[in-house]
C-alpha atoms as a PDB file:
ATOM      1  CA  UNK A   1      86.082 143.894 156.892  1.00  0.00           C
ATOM      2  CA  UNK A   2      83.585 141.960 155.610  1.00  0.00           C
ATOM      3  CA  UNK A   3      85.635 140.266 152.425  1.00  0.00           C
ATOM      4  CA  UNK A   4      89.179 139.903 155.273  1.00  0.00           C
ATOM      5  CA  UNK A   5      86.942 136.939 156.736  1.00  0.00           C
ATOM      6  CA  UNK A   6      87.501 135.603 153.273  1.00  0.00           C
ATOM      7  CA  UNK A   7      91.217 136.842 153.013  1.00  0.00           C
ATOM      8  CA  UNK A   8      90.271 138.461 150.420  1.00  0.00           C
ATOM      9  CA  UNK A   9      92.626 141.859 149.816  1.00  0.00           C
ATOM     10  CA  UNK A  10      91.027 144.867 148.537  1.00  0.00           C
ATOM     11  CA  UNK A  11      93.289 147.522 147.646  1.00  0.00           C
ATOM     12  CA  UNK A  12      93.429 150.931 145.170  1.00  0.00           C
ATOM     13  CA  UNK A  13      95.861 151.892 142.964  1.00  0.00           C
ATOM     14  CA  UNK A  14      95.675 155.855 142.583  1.00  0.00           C
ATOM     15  CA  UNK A  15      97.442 157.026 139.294  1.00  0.00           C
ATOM     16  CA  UNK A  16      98.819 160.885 138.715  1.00  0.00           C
ATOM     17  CA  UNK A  17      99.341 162.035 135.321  1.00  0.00           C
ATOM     18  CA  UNK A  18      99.597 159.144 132.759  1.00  0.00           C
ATOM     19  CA  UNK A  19     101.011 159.606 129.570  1.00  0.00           C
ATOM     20  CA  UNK A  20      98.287 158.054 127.207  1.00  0.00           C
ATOM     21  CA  UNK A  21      96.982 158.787 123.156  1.00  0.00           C
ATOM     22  CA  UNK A  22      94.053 160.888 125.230  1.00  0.00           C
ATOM     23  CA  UNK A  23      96.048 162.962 126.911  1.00  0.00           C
ATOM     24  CA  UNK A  24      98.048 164.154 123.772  1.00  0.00           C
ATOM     25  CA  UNK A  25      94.274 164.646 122.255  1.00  0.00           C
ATOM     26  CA  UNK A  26      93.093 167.038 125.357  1.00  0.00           C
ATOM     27  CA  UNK A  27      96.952 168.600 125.953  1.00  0.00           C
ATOM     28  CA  UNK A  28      99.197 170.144 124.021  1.00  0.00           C
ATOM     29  CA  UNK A  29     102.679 169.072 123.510  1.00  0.00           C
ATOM     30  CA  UNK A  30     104.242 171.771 125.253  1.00  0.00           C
ATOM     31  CA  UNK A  31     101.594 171.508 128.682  1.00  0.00           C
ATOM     32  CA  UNK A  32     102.399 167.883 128.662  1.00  0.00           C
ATOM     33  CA  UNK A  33     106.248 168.693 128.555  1.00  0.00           C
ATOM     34  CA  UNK A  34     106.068 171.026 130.908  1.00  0.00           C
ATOM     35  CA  UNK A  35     103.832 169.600 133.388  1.00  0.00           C
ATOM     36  CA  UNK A  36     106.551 166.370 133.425  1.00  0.00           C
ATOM     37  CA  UNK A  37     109.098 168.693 134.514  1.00  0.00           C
ATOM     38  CA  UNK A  38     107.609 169.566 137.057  1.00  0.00           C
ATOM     39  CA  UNK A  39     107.484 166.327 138.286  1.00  0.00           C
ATOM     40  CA  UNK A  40     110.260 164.946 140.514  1.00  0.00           C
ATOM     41  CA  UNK A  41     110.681 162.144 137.909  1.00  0.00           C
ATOM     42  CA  UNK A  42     111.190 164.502 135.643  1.00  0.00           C
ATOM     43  CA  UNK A  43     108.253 162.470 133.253  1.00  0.00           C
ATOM     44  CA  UNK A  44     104.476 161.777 133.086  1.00  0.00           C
ATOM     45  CA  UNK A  45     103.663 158.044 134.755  1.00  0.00           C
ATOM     46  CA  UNK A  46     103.470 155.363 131.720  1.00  0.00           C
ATOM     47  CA  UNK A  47     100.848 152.871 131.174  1.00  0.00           C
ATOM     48  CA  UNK A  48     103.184 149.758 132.461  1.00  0.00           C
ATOM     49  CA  UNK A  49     104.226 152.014 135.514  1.00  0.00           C
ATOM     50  CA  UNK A  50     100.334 151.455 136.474  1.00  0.00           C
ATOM     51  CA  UNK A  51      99.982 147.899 135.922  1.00  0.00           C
ATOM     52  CA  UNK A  52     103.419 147.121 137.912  1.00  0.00           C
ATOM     53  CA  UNK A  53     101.927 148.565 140.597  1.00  0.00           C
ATOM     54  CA  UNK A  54      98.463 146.542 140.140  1.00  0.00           C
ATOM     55  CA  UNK A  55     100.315 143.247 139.112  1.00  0.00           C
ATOM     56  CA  UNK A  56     102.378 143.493 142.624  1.00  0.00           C
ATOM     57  CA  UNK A  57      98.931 143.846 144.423  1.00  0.00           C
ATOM     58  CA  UNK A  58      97.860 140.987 142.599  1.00  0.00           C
ATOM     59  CA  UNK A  59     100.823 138.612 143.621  1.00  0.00           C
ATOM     60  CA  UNK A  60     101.976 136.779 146.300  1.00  0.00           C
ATOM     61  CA  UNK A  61     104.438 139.482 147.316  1.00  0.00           C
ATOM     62  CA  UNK A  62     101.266 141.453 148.716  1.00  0.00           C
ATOM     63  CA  UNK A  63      99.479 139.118 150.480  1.00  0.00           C
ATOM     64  CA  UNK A  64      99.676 140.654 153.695  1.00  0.00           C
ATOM     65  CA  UNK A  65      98.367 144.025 152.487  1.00  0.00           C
ATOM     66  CA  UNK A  66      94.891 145.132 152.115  1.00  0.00           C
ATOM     67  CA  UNK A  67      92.732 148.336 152.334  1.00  0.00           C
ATOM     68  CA  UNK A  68      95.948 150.685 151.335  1.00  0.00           C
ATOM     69  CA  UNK A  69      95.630 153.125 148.561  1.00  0.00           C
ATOM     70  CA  UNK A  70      98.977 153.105 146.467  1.00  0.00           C
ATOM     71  CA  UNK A  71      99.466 156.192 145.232  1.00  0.00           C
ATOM     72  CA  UNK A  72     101.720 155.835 141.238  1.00  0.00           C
ATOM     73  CA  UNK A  73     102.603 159.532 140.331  1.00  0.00           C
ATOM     74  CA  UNK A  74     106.028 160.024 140.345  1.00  0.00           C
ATOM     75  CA  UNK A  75     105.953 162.163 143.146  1.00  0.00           C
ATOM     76  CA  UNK A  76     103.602 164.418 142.352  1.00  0.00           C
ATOM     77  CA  UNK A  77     102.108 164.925 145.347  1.00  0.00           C
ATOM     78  CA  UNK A  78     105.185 166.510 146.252  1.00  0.00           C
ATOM     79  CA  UNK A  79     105.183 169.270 143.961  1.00  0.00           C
ATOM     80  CA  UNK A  80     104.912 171.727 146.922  1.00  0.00           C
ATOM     81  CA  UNK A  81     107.836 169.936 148.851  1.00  0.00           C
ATOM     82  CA  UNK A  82     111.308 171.956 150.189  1.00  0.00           C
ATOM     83  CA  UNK A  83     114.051 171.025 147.345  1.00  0.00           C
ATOM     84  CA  UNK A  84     115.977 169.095 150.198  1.00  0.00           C
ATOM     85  CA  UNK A  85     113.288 166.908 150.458  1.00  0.00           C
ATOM     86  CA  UNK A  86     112.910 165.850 147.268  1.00  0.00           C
ATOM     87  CA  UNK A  87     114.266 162.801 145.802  1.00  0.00           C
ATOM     88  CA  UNK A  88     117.796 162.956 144.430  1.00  0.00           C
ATOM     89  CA  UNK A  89     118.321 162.450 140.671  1.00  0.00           C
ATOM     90  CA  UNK A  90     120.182 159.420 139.793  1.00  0.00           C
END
């Protein structure tokens, strides 16, 4: 509360499973495929799927929000989800 006297908005952006050169050093090919099945989106997150999300928290457009965690996994906390709720494919 201290930094809202200065309208100053401090937020988090929480990223799931990122598709970066160090996970293809730790993973395997197949773990990484398989693991982005599993995923509603059907794909691991991507670098520029991260800083979307930070550049929106950064601009105008957020202005009013502050102290929220924004969560950028592709659904992945849904994993354990009924079917019906899951989002529809395109």
């Amino acid at each position: 509360t201290e930094l809202m006297t200065h309208k100053i908005n401090v937020n988090v952006v929480a990223p799931g499973w990122i598709d970066t050169p160090g996970e293809h050093e730790t993973f395997s090919d197949d773990l990484i495929a398989e693991a982005a099945q599993s995923l509603p989106w059907k794909r691991l997150g991507l670098p520029e799927d991260i800083g979307k999300a930070a550049a929106f928290l950064c601009s105008d457009d957020a202005d009013y929000i502050t102290g929220v965690v924004l969560t950028v996994d592709g659904g992945l906390r849904f994993n354990h989800c009924r079917p019906d709720l899951m989002p529809r494919e395109k």
